[in-house]
N, C-alpha and C. Protein backbone atom coordinates (compact mmCIF):
# COMPACT_ATOMS: atom_id res chain seq x y z
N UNK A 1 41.76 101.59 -44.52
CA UNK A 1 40.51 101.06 -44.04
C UNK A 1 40.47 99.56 -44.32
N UNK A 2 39.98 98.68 -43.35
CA UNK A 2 40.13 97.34 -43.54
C UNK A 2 38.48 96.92 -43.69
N UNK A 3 38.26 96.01 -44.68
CA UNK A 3 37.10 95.78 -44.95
C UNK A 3 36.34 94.10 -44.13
N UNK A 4 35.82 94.49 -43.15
CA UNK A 4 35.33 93.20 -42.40
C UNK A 4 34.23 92.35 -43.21
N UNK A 5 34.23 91.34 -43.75
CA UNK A 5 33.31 90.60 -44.04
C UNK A 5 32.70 88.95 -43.51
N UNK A 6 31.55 89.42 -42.73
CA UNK A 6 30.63 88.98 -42.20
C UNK A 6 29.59 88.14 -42.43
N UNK A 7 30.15 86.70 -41.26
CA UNK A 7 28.82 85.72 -41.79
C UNK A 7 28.50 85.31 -40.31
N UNK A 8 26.88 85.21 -40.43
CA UNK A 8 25.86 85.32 -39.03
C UNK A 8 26.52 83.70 -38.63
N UNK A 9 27.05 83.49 -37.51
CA UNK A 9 27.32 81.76 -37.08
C UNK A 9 26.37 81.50 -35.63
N UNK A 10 26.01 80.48 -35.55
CA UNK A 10 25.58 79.84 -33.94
C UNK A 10 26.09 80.06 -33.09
N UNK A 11 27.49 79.52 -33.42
CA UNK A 11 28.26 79.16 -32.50
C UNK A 11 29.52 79.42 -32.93
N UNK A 12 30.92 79.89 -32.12
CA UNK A 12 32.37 79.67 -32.37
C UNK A 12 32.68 78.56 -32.52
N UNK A 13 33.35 78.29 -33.91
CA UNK A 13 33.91 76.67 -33.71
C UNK A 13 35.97 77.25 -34.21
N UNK A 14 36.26 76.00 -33.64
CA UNK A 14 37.73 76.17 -33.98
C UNK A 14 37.98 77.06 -35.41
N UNK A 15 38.78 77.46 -35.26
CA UNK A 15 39.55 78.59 -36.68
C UNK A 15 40.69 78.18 -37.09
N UNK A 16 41.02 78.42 -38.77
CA UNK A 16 42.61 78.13 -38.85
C UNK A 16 42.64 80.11 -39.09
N UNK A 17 44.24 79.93 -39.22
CA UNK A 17 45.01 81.80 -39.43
C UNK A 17 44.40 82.11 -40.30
N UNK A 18 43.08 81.98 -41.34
CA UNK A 18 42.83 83.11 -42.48
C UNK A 18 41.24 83.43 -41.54
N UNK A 19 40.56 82.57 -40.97
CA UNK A 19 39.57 83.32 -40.77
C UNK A 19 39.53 83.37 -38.95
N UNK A 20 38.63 84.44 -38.56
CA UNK A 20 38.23 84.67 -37.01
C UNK A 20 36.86 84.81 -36.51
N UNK A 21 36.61 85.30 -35.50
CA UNK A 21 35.43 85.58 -35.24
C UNK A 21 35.69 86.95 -34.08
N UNK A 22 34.72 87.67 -34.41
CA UNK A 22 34.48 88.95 -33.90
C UNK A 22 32.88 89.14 -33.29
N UNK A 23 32.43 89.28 -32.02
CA UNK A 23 31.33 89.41 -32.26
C UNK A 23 31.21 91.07 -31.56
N UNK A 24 30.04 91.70 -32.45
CA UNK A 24 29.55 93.08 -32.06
C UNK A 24 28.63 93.29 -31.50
N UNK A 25 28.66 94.60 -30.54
CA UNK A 25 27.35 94.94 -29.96
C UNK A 25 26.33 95.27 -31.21
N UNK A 26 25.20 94.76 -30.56
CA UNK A 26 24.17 95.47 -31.48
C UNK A 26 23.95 97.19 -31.36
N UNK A 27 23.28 97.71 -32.37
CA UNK A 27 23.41 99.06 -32.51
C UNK A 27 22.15 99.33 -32.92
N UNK A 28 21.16 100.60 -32.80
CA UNK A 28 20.24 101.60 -33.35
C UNK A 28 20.86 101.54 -34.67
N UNK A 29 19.86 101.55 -35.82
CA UNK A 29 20.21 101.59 -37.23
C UNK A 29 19.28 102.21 -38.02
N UNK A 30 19.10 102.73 -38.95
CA UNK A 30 18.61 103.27 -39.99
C UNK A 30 18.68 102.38 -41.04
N UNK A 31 17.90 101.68 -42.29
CA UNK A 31 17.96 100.63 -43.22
C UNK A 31 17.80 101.17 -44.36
N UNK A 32 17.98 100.67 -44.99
CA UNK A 32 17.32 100.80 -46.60
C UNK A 32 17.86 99.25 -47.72
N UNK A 33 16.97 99.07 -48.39
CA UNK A 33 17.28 98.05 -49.54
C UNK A 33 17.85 98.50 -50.37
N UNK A 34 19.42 98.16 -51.25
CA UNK A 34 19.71 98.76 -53.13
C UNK A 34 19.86 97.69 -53.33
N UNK A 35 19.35 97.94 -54.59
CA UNK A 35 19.04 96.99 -55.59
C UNK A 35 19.68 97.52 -56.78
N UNK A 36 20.79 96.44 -57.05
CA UNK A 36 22.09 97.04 -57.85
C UNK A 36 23.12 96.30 -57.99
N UNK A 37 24.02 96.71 -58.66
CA UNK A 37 25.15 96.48 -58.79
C UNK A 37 26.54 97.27 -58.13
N UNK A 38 27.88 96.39 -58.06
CA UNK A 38 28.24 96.89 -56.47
C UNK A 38 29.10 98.60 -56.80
N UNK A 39 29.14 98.34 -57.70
CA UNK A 39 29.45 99.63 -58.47
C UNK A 39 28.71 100.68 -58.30
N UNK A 40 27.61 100.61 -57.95
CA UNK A 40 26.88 101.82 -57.58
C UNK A 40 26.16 101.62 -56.50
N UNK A 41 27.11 100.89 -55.14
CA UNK A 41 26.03 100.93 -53.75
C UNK A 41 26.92 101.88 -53.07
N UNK A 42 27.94 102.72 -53.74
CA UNK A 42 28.37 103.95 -52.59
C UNK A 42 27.47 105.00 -52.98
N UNK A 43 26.63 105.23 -54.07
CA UNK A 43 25.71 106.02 -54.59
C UNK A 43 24.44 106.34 -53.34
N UNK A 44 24.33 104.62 -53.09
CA UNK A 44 23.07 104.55 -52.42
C UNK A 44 23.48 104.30 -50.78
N UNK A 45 24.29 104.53 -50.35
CA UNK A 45 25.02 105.12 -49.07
C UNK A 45 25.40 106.62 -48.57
N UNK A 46 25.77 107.18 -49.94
CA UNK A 46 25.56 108.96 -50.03
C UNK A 46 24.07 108.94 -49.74
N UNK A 47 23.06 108.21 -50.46
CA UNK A 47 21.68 108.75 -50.38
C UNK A 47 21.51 108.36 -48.85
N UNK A 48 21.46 107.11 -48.57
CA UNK A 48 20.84 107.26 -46.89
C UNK A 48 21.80 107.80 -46.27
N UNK A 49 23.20 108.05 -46.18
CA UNK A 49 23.53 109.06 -45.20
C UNK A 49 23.02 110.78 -45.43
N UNK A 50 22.73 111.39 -46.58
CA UNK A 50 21.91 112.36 -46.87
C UNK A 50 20.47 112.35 -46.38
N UNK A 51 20.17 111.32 -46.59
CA UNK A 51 18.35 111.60 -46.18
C UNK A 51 18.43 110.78 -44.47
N UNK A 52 19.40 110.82 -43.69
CA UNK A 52 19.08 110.60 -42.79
C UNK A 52 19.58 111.82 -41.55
N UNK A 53 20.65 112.75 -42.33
CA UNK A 53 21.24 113.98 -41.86
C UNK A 53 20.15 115.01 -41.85
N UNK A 54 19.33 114.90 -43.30
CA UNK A 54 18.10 115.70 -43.06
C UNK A 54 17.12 115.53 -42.83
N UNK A 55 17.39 113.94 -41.86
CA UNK A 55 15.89 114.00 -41.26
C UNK A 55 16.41 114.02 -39.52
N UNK A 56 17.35 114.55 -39.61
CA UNK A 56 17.86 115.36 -38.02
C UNK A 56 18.46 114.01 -37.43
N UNK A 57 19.12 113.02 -37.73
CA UNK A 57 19.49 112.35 -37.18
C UNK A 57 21.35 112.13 -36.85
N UNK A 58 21.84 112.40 -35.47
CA UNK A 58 23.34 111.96 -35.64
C UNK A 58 24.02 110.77 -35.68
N UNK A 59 24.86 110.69 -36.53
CA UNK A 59 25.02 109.41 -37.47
C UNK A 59 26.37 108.50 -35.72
N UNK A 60 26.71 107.44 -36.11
CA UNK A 60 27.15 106.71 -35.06
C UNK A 60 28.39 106.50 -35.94
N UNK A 61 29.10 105.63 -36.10
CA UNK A 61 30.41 105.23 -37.15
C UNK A 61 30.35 103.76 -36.88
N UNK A 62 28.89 103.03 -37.07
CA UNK A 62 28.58 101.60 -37.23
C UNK A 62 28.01 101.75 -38.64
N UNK A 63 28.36 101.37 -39.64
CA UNK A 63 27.81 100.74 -40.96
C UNK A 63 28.02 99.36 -41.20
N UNK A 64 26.69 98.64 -41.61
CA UNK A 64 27.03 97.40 -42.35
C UNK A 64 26.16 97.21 -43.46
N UNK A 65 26.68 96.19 -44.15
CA UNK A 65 25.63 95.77 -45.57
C UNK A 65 25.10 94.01 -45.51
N UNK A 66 23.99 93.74 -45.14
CA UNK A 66 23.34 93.04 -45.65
C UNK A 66 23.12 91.93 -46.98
N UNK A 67 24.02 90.82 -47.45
CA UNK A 67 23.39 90.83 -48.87
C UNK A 67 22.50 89.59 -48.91
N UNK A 68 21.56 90.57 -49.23
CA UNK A 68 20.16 89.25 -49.03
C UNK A 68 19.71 88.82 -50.41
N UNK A 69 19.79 89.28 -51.62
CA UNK A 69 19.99 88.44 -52.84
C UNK A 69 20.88 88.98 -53.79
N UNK A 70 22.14 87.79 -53.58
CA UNK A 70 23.09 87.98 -54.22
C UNK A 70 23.17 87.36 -56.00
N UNK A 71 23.61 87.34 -56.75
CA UNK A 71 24.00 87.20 -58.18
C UNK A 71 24.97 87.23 -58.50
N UNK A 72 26.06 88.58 -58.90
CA UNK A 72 27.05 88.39 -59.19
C UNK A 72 27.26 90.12 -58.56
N UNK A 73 29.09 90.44 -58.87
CA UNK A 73 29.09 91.47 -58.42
C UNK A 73 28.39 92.57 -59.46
N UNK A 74 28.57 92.30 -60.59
CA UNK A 74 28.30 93.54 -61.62
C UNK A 74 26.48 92.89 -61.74
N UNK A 75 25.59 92.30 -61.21
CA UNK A 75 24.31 91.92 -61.41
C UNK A 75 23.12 93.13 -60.50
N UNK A 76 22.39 93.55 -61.98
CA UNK A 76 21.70 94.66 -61.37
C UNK A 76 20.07 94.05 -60.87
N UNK A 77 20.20 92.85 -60.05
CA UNK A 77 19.23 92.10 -59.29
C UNK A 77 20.01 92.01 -57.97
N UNK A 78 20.69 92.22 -57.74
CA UNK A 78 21.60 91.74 -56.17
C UNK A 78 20.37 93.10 -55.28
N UNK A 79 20.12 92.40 -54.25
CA UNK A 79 19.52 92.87 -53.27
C UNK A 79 20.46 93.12 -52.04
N UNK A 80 21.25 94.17 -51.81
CA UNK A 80 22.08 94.90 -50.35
C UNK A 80 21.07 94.89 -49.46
N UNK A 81 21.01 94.90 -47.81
CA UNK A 81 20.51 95.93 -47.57
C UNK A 81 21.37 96.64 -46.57
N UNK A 82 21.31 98.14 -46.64
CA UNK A 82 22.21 99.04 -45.74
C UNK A 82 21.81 99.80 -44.95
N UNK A 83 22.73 99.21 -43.44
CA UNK A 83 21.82 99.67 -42.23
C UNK A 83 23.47 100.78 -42.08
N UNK A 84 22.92 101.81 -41.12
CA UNK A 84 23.66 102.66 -40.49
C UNK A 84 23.29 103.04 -39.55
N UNK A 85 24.43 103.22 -38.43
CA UNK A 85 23.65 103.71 -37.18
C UNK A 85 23.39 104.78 -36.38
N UNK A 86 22.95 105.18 -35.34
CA UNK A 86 22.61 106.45 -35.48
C UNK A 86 22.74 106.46 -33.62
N UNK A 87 23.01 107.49 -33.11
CA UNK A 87 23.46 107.81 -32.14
C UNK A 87 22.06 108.64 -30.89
N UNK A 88 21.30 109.46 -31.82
CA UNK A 88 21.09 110.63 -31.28
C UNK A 88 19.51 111.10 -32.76
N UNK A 89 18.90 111.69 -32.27
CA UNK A 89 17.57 112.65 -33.17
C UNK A 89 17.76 114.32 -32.96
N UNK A 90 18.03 114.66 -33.41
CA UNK A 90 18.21 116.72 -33.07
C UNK A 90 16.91 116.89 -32.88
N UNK A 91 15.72 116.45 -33.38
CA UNK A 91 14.45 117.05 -33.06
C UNK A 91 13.74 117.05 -31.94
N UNK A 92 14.23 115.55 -31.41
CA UNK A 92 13.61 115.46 -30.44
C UNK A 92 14.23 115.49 -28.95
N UNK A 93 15.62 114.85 -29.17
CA UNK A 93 16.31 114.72 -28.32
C UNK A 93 16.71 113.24 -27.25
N UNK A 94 15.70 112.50 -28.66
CA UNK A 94 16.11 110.85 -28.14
C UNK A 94 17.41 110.48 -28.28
N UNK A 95 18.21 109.49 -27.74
CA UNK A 95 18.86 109.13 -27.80
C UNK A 95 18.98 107.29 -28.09
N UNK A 96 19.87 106.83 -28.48
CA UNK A 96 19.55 105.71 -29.33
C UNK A 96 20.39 104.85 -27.88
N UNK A 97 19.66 103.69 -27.36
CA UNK A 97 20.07 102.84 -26.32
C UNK A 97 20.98 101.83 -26.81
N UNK A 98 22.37 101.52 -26.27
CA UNK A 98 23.15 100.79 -26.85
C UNK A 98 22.22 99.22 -25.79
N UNK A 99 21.75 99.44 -25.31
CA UNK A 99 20.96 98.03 -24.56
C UNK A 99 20.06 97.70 -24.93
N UNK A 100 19.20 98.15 -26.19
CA UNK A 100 18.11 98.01 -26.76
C UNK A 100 18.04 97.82 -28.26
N UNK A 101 18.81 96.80 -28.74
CA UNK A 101 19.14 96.73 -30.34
C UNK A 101 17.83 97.23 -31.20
N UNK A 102 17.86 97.49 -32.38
CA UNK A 102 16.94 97.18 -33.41
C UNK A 102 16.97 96.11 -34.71
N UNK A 103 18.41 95.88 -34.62
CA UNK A 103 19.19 95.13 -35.61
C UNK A 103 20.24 93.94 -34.67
């Protein structure tokens, strides 16, 4: 698994060989804030992919993380936030518009 890490730009400007640019469709997402240390944000990724399975939702294979106040890695003030995306509702039978972002 290759780990993409992501910074919001304006604009493409020239690149040397270590960095690129990728841009993604936007996606339907599900959010949540952890507030933590990075050691325990797969904890809080089990939790929203759990509480979002039982709230009837089918999951997409778009995850990203947010870090909106950072500190250090082991700092239990760092603010994540983790969106995941979601495809589909079993309850109802909505479906999530790839033409209609939320994120």
């Amino acid at each position: 698994m290759n780990l993409i890490i992501a910074f919001r730009v304006s604009a493409p400007k020239a690149t040397n060989a270590k960095f690129g640019f990728l841009e993604t469709p936007p996606f339907e997402c599900l959010c949540v804030d952890f507030k933590g240390p990075m050691p325990k944000i797969g904890q809080a990724w089990d939790a929203l992919v759990g509480q979002a399975l039982e709230a009837g939702y089918i999951l997409g294979n778009q995850g990203r993380e947010v870090y909106k106040d950072w500190h250090a890695f082991d700092s239990d003030d760092n603010i994540t936030e983790l969106q995941m995306g979601w495809v589909a509702h079993k309850r109802n039978g909505e479906m999530a518009s790839s033409m209609a972002p939320t994120r």
